[in-house]
Protein backbone atom coordinates (compact mmCIF):
# COMPACT_ATOMS: atom_id res chain seq x y z
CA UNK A 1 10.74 11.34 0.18
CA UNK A 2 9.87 7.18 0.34
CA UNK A 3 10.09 7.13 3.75
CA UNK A 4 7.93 10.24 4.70
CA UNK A 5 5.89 9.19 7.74
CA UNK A 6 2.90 11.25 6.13
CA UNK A 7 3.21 9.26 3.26
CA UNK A 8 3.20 5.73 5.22
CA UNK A 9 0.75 6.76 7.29
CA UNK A 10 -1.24 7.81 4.11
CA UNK A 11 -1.10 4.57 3.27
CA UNK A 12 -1.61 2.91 6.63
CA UNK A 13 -5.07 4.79 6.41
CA UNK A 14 -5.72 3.98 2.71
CA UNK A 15 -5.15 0.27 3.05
CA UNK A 16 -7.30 -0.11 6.69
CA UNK A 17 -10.37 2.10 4.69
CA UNK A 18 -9.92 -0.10 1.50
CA UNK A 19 -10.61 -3.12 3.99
CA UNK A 20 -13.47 -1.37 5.45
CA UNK A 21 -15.13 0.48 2.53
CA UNK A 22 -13.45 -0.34 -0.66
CA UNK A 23 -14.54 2.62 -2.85
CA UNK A 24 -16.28 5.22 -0.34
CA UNK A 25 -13.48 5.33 2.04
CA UNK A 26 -10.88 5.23 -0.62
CA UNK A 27 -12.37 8.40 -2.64
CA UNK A 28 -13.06 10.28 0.53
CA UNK A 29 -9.66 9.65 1.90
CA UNK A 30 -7.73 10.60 -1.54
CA UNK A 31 -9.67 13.08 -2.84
CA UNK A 32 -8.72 16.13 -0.67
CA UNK A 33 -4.92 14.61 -1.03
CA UNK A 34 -5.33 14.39 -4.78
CA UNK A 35 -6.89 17.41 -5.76
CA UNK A 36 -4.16 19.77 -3.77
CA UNK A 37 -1.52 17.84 -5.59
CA UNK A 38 -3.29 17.16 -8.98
CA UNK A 39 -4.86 20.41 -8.61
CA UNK A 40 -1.81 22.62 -8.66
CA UNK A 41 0.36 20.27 -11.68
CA UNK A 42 -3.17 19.73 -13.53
CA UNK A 43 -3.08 24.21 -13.66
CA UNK A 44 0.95 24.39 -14.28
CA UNK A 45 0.50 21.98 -17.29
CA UNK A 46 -2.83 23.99 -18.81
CA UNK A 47 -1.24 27.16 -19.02
């Protein structure tokens, strides 16, 4: 699971956007990730 190349390359991404556009890059980048994995625990842990 740590050594996912998704996850590293994820990262890669993040940390190259963060240098270029701290925030805008960083939201745009995370928040399609985020909300499919926050999304479906954020429902699981309402009901």
């Amino acid at each position: 699971e740590m050594c996912n190349p998704e996850t590293l390359e994820d990262a890669y991404v993040v940390a190259e956007c963060l240098t270029d556009t701290q925030r805008n890059c960083y939201t745009n980048t995370f928040k399609p990730s985020k909300k499919l994995d926050d999304g479906g625990k954020k429902e699981d842990q309402r009901e």
